[in-house]
Protein backbone atom coordinates (compact mmCIF):
# COMPACT_ATOMS: atom_id res chain seq x y z
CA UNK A 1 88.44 13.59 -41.58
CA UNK A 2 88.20 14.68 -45.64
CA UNK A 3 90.07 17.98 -45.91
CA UNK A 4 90.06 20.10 -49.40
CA UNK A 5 91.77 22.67 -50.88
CA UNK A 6 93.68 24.01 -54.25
CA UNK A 7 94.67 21.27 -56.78
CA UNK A 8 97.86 23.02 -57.27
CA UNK A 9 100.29 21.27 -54.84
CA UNK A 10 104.16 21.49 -54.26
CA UNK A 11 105.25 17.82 -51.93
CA UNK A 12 108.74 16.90 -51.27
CA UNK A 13 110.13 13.75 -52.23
CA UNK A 14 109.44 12.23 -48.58
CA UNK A 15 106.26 13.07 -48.40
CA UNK A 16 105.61 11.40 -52.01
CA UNK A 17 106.63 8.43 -51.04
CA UNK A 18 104.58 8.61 -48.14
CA UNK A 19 101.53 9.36 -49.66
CA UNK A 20 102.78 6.08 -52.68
CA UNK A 21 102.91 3.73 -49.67
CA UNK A 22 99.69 4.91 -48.45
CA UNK A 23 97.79 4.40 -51.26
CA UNK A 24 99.83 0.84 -52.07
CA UNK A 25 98.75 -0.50 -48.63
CA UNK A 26 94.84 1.25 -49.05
CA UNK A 27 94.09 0.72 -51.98
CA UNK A 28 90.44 1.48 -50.87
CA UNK A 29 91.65 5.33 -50.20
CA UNK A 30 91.69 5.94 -54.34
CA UNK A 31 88.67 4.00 -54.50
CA UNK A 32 86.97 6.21 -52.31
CA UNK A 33 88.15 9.36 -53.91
CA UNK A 34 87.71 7.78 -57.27
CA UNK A 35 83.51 8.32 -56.14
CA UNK A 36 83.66 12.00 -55.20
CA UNK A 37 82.82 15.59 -56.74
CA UNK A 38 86.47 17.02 -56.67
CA UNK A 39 88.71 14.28 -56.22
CA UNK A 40 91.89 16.64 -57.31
CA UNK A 41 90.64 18.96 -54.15
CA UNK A 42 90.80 16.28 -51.65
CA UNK A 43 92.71 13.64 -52.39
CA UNK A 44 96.06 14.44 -51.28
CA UNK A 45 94.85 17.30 -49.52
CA UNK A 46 93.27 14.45 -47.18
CA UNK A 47 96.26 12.30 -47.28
CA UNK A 48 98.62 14.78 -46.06
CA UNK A 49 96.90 16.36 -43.14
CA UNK A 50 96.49 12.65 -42.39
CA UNK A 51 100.40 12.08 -42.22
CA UNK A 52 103.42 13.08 -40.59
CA UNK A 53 103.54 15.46 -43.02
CA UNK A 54 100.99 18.15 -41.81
CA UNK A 55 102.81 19.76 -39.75
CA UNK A 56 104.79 21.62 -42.49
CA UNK A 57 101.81 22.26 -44.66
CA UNK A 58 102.66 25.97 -45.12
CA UNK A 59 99.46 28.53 -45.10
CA UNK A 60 100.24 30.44 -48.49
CA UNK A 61 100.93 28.62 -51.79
CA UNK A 62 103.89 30.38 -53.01
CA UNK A 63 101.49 30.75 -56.06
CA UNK A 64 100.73 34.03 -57.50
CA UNK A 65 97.41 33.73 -59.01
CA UNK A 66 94.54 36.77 -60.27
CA UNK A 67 91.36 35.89 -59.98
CA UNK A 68 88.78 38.38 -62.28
CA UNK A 69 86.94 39.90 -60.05
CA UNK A 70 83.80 38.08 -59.17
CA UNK A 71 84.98 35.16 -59.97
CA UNK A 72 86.81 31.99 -58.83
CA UNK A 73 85.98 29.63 -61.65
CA UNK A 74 89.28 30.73 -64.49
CA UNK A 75 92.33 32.49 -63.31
CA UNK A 76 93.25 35.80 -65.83
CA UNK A 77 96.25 34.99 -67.95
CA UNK A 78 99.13 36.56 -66.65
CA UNK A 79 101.09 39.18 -68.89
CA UNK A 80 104.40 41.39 -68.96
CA UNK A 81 102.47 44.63 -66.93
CA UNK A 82 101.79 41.69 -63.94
CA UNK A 83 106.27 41.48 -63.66
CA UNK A 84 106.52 43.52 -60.67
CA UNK A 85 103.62 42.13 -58.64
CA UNK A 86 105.14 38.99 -59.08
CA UNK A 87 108.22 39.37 -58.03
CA UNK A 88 106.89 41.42 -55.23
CA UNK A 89 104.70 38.86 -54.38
CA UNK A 90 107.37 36.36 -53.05
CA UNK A 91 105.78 33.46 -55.40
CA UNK A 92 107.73 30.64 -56.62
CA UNK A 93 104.89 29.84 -59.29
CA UNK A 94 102.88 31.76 -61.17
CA UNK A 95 99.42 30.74 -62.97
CA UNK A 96 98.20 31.15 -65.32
CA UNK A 97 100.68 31.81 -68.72
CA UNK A 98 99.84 31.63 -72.19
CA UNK A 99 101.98 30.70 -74.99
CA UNK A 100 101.64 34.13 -76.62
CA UNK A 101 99.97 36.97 -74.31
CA UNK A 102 102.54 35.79 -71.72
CA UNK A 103 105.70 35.29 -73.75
CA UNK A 104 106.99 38.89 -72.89
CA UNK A 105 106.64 37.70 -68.94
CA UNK A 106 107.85 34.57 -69.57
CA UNK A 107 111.17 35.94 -70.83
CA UNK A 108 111.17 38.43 -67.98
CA UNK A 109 111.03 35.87 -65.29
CA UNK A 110 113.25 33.19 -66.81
CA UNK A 111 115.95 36.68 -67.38
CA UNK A 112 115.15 37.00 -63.30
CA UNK A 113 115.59 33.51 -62.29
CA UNK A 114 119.52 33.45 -64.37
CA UNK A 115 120.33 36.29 -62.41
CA UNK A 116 119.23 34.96 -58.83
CA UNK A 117 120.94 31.27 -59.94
CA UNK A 118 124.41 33.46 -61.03
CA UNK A 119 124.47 35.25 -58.11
């Protein structure tokens, strides 16, 4: 059964290799994909509810994300004012950040993740 979801993935070394040795041995599972709409959506998403693995696929990303409202097409670019939610949030990851508009956060979080790593 095809199963979809975010493109935006965090896999543990185990289940890499899993999903490597899967695709070595079937090669006809990336051919497959290879003729779809949103191969990035389904590939692995397929692939590891079709493993060992799915048992600890987790229900949240660990992703903080803002989506403008009304739409799902282009995440907003996340500045210094979105700190707090953030961190709040319980995310690992954030997306989206941009070189510039997000350099204030960016120092912010890297000043947070020092002083979690030091203490």
């Amino acid at each position: 059964m095809p199963y979809g979801g975010s493109a935006w993935w965090t896999l543990s070394r185990p289940c890499l290799i899993h999903l490597l040795g899967q695709v070595d041995q079937q090669p006809r599972l990336a051919r497959f994909f290879s003729t779809v709409l949103c191969p990035d959506e389904m590939f692995f998403q397929t692939l590891v509810m079709a493993s060992p693995f799915a048992c600890r696929v987790l229900p949240q990303s660990f992703r903080y994300v803002q989506w403008p409202e009304g739409s799902a097409r282009n995440p907003m670019v996340l500045v210094d004012a979105d700190f707090e939610p953030i961190r709040a949030s319980g995310a690992h990851f954030c997306r989206k950040l941009d070189s510039v508009a997000s350099a204030g956060l960016r120092a912010r979080l890297e000043q947070a993740a020092q002083g979690r790593a030091g203490g």
